[in-house]
N, C-alpha and C. Protein backbone atom coordinates (compact mmCIF):
# COMPACT_ATOMS: atom_id res chain seq x y z
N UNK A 1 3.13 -44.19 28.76
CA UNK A 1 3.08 -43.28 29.88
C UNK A 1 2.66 -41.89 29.40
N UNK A 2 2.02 -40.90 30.55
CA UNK A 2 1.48 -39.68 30.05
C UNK A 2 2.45 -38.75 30.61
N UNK A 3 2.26 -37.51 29.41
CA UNK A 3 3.60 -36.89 29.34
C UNK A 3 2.76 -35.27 29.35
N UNK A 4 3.64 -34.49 29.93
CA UNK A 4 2.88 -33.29 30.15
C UNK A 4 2.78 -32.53 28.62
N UNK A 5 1.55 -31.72 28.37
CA UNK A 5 1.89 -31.10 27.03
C UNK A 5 0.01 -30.72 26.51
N UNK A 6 0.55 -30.55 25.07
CA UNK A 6 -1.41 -30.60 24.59
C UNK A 6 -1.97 -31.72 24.31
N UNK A 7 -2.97 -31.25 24.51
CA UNK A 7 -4.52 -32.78 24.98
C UNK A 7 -3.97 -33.71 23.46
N UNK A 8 -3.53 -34.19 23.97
CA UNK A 8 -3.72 -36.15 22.93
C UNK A 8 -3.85 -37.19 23.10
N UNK A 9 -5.02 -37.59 22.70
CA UNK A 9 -5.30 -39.29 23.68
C UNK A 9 -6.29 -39.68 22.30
N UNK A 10 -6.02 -40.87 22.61
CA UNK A 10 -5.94 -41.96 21.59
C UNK A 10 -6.96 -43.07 21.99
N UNK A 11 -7.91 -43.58 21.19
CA UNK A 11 -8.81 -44.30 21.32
C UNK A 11 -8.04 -45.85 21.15
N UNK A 12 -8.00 -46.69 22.13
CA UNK A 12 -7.79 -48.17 21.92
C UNK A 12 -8.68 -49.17 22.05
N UNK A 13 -8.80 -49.91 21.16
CA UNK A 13 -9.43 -51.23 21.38
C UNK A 13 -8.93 -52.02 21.95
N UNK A 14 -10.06 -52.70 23.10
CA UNK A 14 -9.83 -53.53 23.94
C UNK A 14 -10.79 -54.96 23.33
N UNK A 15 -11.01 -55.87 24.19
CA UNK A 15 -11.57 -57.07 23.93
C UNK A 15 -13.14 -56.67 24.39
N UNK A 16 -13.85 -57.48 23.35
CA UNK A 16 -15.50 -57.41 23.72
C UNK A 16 -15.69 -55.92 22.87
N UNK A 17 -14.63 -55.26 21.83
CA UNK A 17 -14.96 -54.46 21.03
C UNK A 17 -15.07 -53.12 21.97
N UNK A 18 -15.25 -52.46 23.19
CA UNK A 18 -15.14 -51.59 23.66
C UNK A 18 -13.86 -50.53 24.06
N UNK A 19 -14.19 -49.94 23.73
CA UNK A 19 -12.95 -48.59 23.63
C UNK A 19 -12.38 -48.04 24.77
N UNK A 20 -11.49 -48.11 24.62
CA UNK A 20 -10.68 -47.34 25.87
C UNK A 20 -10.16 -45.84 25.43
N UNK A 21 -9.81 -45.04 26.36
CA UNK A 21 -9.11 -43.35 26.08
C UNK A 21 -7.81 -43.63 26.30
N UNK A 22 -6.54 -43.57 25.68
CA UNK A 22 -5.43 -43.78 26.04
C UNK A 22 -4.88 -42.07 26.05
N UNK A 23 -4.17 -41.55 27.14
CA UNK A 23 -3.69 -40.17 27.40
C UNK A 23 -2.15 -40.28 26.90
N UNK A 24 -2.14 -39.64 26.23
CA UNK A 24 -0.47 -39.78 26.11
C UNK A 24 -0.18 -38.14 26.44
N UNK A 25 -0.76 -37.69 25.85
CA UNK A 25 -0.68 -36.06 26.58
C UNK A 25 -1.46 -35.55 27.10
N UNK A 26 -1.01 -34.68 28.44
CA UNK A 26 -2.26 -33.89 28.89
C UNK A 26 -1.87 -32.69 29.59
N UNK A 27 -2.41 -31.20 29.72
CA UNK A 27 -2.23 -30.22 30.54
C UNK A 27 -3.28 -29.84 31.20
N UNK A 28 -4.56 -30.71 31.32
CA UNK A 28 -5.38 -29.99 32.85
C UNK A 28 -5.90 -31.21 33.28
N UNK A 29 -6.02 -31.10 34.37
CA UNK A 29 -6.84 -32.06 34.87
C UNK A 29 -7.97 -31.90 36.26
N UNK A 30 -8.81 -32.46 36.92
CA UNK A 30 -9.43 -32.47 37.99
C UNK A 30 -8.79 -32.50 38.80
N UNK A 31 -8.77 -31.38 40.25
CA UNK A 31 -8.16 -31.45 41.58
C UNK A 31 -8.88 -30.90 42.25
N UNK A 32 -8.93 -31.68 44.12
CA UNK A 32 -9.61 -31.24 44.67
C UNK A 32 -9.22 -30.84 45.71
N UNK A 33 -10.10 -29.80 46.73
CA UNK A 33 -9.37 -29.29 47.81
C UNK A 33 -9.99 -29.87 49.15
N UNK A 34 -9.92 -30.95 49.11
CA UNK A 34 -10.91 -31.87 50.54
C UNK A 34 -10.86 -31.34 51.55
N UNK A 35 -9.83 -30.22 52.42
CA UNK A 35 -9.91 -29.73 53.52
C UNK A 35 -10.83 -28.42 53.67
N UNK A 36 -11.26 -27.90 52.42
CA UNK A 36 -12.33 -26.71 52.26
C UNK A 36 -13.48 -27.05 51.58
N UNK A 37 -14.06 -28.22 51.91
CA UNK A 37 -15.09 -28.82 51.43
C UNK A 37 -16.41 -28.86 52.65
N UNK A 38 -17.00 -28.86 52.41
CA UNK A 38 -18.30 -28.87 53.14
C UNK A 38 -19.33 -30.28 54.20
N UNK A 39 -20.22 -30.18 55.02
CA UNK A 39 -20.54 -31.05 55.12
C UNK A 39 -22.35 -30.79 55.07
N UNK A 40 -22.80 -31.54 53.92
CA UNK A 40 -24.14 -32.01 53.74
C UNK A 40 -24.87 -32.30 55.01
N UNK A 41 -26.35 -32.18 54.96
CA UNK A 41 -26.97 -32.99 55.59
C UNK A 41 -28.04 -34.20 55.11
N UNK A 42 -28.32 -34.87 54.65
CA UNK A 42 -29.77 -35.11 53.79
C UNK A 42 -30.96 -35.41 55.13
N UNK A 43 -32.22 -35.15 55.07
CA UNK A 43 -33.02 -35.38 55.86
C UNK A 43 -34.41 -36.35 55.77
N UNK A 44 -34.39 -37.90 56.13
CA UNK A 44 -35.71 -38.26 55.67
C UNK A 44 -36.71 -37.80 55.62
N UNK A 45 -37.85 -37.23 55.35
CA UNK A 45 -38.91 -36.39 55.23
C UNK A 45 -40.02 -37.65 56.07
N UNK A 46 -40.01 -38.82 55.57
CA UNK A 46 -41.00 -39.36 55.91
C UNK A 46 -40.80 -39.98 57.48
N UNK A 47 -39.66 -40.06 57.60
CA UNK A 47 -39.35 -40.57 59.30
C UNK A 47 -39.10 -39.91 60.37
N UNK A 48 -39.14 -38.13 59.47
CA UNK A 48 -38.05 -37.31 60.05
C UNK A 48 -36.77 -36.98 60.96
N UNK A 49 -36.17 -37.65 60.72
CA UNK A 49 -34.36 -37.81 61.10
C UNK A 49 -33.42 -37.87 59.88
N UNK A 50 -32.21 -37.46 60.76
CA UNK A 50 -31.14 -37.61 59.91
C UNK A 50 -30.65 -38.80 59.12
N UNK A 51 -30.82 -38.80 57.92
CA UNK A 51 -30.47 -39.59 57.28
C UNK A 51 -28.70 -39.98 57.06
N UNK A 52 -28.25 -39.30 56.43
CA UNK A 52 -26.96 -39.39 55.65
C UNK A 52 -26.36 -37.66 55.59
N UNK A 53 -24.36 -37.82 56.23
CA UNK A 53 -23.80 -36.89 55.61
C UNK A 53 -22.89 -37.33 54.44
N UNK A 54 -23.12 -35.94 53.86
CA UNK A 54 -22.07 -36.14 52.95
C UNK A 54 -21.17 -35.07 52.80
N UNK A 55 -19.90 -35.70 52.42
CA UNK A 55 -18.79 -34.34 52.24
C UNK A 55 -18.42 -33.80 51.06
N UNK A 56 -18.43 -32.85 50.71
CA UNK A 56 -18.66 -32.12 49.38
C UNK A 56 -17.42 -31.32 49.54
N UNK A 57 -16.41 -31.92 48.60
CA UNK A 57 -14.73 -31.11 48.25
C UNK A 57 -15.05 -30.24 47.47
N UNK A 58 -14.10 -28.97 47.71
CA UNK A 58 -14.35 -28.16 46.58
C UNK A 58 -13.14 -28.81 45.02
N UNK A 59 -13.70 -28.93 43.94
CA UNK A 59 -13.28 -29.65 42.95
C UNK A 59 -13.00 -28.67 41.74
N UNK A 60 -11.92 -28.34 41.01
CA UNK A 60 -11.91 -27.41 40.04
C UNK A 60 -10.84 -28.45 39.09
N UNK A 61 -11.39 -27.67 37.63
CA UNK A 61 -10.39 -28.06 36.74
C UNK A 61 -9.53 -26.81 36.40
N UNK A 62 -8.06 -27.52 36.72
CA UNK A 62 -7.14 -26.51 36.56
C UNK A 62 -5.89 -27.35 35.88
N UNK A 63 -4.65 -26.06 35.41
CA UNK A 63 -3.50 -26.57 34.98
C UNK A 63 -2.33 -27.15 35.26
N UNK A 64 -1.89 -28.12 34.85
CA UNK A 64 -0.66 -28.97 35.43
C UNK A 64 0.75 -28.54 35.01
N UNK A 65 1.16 -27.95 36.41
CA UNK A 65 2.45 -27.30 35.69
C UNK A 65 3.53 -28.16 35.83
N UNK A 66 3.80 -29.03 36.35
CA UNK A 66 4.91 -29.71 36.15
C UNK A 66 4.90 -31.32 37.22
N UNK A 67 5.66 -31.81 37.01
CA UNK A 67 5.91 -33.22 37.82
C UNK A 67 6.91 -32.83 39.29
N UNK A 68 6.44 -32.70 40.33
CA UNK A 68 7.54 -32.59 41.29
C UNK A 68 8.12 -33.53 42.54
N UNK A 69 7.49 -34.80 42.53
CA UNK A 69 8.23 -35.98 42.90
C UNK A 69 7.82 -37.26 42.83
N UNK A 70 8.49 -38.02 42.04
CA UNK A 70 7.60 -39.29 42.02
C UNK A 70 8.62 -40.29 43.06
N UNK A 71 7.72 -41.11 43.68
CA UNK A 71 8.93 -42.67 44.31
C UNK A 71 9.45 -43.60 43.82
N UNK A 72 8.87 -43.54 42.45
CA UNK A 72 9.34 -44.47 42.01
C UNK A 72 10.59 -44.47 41.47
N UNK A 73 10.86 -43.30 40.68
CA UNK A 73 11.74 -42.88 39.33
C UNK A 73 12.31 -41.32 39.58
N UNK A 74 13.17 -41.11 39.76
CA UNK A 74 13.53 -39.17 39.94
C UNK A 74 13.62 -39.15 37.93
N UNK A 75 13.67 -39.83 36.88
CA UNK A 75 13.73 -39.83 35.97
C UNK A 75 12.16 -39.24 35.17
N UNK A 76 11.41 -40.01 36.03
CA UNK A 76 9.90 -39.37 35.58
C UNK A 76 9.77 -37.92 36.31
N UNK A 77 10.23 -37.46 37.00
CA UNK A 77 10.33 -36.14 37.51
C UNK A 77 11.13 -35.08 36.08
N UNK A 78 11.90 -35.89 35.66
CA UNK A 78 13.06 -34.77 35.23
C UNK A 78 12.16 -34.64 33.79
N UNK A 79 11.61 -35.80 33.30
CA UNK A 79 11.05 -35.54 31.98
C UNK A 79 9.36 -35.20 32.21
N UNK A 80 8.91 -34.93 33.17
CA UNK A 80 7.53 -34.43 33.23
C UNK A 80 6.14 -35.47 33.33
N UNK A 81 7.06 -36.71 33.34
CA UNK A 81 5.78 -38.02 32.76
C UNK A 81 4.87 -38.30 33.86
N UNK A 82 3.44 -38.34 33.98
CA UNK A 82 2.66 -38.37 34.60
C UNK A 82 2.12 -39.90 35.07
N UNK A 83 2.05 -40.31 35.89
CA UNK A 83 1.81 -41.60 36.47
C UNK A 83 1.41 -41.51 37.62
N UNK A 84 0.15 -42.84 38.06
CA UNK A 84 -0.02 -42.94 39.13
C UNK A 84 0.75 -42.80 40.40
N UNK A 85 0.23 -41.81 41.28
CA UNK A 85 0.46 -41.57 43.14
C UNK A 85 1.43 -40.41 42.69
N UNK A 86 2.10 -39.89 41.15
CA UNK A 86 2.89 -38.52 41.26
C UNK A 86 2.13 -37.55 42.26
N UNK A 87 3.40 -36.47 42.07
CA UNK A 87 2.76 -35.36 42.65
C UNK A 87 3.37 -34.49 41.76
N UNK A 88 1.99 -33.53 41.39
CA UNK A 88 1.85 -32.51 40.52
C UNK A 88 2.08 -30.81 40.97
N UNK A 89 2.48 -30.46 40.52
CA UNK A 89 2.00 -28.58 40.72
C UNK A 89 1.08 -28.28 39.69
N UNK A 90 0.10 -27.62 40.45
CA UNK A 90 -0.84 -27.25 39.53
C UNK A 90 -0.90 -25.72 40.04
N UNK A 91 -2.10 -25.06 38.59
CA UNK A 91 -1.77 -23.28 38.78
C UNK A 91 -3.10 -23.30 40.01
N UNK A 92 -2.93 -22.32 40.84
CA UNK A 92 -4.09 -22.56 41.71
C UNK A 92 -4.77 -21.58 41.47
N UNK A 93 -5.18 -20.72 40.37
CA UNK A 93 -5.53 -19.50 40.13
C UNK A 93 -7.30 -20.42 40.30
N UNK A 94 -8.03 -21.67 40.19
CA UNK A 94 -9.33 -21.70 40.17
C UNK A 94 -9.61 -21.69 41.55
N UNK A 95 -8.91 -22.22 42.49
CA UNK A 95 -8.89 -22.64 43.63
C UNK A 95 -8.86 -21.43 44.87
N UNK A 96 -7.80 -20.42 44.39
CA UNK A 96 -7.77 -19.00 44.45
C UNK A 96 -9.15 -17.81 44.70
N UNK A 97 -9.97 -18.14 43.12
CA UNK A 97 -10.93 -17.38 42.92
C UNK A 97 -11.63 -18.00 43.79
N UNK A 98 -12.41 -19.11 43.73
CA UNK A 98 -12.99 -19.77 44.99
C UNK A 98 -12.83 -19.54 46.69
N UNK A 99 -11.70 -18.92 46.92
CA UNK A 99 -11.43 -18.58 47.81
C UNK A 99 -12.28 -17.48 48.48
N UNK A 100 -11.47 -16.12 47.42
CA UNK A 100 -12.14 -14.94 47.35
C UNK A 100 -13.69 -14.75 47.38
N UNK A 101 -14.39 -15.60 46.37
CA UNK A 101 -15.85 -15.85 46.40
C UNK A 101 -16.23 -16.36 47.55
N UNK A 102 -15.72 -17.19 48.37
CA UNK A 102 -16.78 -18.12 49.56
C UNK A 102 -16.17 -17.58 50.60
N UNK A 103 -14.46 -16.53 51.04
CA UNK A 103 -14.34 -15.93 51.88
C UNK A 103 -14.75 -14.68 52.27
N UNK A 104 -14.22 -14.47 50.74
CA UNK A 104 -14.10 -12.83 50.70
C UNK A 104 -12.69 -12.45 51.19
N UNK A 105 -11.97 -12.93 51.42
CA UNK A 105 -10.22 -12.99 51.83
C UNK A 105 -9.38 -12.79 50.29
N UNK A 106 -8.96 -11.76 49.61
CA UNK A 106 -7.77 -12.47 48.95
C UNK A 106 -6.35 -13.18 49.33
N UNK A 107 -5.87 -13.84 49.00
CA UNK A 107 -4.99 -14.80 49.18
C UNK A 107 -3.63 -14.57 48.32
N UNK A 108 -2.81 -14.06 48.78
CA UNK A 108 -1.34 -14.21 48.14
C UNK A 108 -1.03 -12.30 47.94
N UNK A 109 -1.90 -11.65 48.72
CA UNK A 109 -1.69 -10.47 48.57
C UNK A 109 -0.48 -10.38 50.47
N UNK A 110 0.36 -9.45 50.46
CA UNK A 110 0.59 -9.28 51.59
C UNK A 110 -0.33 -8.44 52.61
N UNK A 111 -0.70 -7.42 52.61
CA UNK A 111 -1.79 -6.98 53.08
C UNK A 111 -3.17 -7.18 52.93
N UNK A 112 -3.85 -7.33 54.33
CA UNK A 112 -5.43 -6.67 53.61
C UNK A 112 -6.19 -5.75 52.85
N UNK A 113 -6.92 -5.88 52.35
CA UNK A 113 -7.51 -4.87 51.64
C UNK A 113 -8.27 -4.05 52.55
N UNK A 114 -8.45 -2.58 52.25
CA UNK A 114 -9.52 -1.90 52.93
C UNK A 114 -10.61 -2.15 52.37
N UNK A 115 -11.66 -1.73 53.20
CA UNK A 115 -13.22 -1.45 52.67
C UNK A 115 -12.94 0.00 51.65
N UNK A 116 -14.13 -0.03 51.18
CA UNK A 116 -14.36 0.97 49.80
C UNK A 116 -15.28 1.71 50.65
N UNK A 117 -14.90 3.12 50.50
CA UNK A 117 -15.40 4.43 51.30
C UNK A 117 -15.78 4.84 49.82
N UNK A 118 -17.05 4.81 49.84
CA UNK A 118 -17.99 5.66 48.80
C UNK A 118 -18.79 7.05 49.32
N UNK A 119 -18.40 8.37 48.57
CA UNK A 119 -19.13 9.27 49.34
C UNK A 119 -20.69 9.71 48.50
N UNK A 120 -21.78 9.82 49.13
CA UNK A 120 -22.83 9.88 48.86
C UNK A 120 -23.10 11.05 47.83
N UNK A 121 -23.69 11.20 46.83
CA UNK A 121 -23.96 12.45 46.12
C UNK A 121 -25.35 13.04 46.13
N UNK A 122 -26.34 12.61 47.41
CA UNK A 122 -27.43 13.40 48.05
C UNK A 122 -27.53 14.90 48.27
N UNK A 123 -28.40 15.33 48.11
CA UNK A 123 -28.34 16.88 48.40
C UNK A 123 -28.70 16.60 49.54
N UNK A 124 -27.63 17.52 50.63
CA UNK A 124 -27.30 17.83 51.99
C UNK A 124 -26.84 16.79 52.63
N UNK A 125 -26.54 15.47 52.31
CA UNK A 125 -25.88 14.40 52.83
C UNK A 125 -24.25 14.52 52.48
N UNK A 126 -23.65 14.54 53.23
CA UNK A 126 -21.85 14.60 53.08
C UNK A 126 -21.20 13.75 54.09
N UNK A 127 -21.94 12.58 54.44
CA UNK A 127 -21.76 11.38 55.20
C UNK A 127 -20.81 10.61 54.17
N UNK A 128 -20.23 9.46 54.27
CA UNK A 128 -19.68 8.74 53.76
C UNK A 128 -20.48 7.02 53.97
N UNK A 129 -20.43 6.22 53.08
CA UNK A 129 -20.87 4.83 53.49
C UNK A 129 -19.69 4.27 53.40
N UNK A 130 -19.32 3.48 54.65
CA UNK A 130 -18.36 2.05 54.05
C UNK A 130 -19.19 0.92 53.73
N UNK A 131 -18.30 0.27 52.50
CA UNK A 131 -19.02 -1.08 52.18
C UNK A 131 -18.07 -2.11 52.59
N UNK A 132 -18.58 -3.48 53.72
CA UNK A 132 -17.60 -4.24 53.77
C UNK A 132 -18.40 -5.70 53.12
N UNK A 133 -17.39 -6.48 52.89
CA UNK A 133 -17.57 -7.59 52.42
C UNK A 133 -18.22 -8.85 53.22
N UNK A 134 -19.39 -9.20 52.88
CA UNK A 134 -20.09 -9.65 54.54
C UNK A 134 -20.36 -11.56 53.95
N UNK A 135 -19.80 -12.31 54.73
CA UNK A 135 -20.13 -13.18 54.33
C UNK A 135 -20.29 -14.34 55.77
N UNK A 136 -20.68 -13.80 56.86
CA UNK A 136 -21.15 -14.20 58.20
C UNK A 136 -20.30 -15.11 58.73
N UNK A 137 -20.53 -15.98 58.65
CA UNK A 137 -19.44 -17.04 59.91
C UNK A 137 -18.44 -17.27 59.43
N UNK A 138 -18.69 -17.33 57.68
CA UNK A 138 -17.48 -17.97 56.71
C UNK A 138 -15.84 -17.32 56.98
N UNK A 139 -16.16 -16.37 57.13
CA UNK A 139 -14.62 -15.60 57.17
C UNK A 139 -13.82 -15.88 58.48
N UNK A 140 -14.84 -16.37 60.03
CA UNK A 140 -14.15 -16.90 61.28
C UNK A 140 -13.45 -18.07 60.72
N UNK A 141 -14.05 -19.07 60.25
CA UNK A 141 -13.97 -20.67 59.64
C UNK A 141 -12.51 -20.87 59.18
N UNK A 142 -12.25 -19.89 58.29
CA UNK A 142 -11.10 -19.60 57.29
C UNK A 142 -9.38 -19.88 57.72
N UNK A 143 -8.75 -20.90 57.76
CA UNK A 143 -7.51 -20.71 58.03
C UNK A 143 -7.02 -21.25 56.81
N UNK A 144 -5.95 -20.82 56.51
CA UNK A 144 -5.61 -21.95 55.76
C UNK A 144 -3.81 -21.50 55.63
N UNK A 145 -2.93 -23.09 55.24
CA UNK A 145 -1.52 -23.06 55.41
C UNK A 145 -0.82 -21.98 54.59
N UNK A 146 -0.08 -20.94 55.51
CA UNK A 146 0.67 -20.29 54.50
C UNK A 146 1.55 -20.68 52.98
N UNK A 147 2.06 -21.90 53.14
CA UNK A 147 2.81 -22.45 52.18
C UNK A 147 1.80 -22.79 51.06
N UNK A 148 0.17 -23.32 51.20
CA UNK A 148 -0.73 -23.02 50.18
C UNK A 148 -0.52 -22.61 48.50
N UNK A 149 -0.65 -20.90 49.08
CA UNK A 149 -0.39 -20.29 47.66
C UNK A 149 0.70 -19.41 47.72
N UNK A 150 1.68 -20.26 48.12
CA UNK A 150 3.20 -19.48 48.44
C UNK A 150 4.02 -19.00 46.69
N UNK A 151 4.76 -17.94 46.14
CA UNK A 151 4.43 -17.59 45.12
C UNK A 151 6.20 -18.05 44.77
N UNK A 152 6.86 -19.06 45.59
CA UNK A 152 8.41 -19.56 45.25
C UNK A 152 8.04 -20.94 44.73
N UNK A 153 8.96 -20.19 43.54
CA UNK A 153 9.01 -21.77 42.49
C UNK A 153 9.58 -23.02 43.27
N UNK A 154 10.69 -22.78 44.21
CA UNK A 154 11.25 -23.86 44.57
C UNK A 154 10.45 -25.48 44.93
N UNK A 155 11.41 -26.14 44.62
CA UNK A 155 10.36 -28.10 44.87
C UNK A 155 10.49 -27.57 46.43
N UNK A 156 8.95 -28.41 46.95
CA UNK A 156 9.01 -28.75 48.86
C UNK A 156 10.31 -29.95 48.69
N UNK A 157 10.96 -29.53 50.09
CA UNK A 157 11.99 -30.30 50.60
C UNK A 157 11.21 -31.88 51.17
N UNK A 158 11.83 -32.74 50.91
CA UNK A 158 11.09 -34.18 51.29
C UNK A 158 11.20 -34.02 52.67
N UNK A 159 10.17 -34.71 53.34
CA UNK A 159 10.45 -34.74 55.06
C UNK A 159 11.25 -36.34 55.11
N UNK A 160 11.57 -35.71 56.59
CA UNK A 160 11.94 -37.50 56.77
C UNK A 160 11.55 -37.68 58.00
């Protein structure tokens, strides 16, 4: 079983001579955010119609901070061991920046930010410019669950 910690994985031989990766330790892994993911279009050129969508998750590699409930075992919880259908906490600091970049929203601040009032250094101009952060429809689009990037260590309570 894989156990939280630094990268160690182990090459095994299997049958037919081909190698397997065995993880016995690991601290990052691939996660994705499927509800802020996108939707493709592709377009046949030669028939001209819609061909195919596709949905494009936003996907980052980030860090695994701990084990916080498995069904099978509350024992694999207490010692960190990683196994299929767990559920992980991970740091969301990639997921975060991504945010900021494709909203322009920071996230986990309590207030908004103001715009940046820059004053002009023109001779005879004593106007001011604001600069705001313009990123067109994207910022209407934008909801997302407070509990997200909520900054309390506590485990979520199980529903029933």
């Amino acid at each position: 079983m894989t156990k939280l910690g630094a990268h160690r994985i182990h090459p095994v031989r299997c049958r037919g001579g081909s190698i397997k990766h065995r993880a016995l330790r690991l601290e990052t892994g691939n996660y994705s955010w499927p509800s802020e993911g996108r939707l493709i279009r592709l377009i046949d050129f030669f028939e001209f119609r819609l061909k195919y969508y596709f949905h494009v998750a936003v996907t980052r590699k980030t860090r695994i901070l701990g084990v916080v409930y498995n069904a099978s075992n509350n024992e694999l919880v207490r010692t960190n061991t990683l196994v299929k259908n767990c559920i992980v906490q991970i740091d969301a600091t990639p997921f975060r920046q991504w945010y900021e970049q494709h909203y322009g929203i920071v996230l986990g601040k309590a207030k908004a930010t103001k715009p940046v009032k820059e004053k002009t250094t023109k001779a005879g101009d004593k106007s001011a410019e604001v600069k705001f952060f313009s990123h067109g429809s994207c910022h209407f689009r934008s909801k997302i669950n407070p509990f997200v990037f909520c900054r309390n260590k506590a485990r979520p309570q199980r529903l029933k």
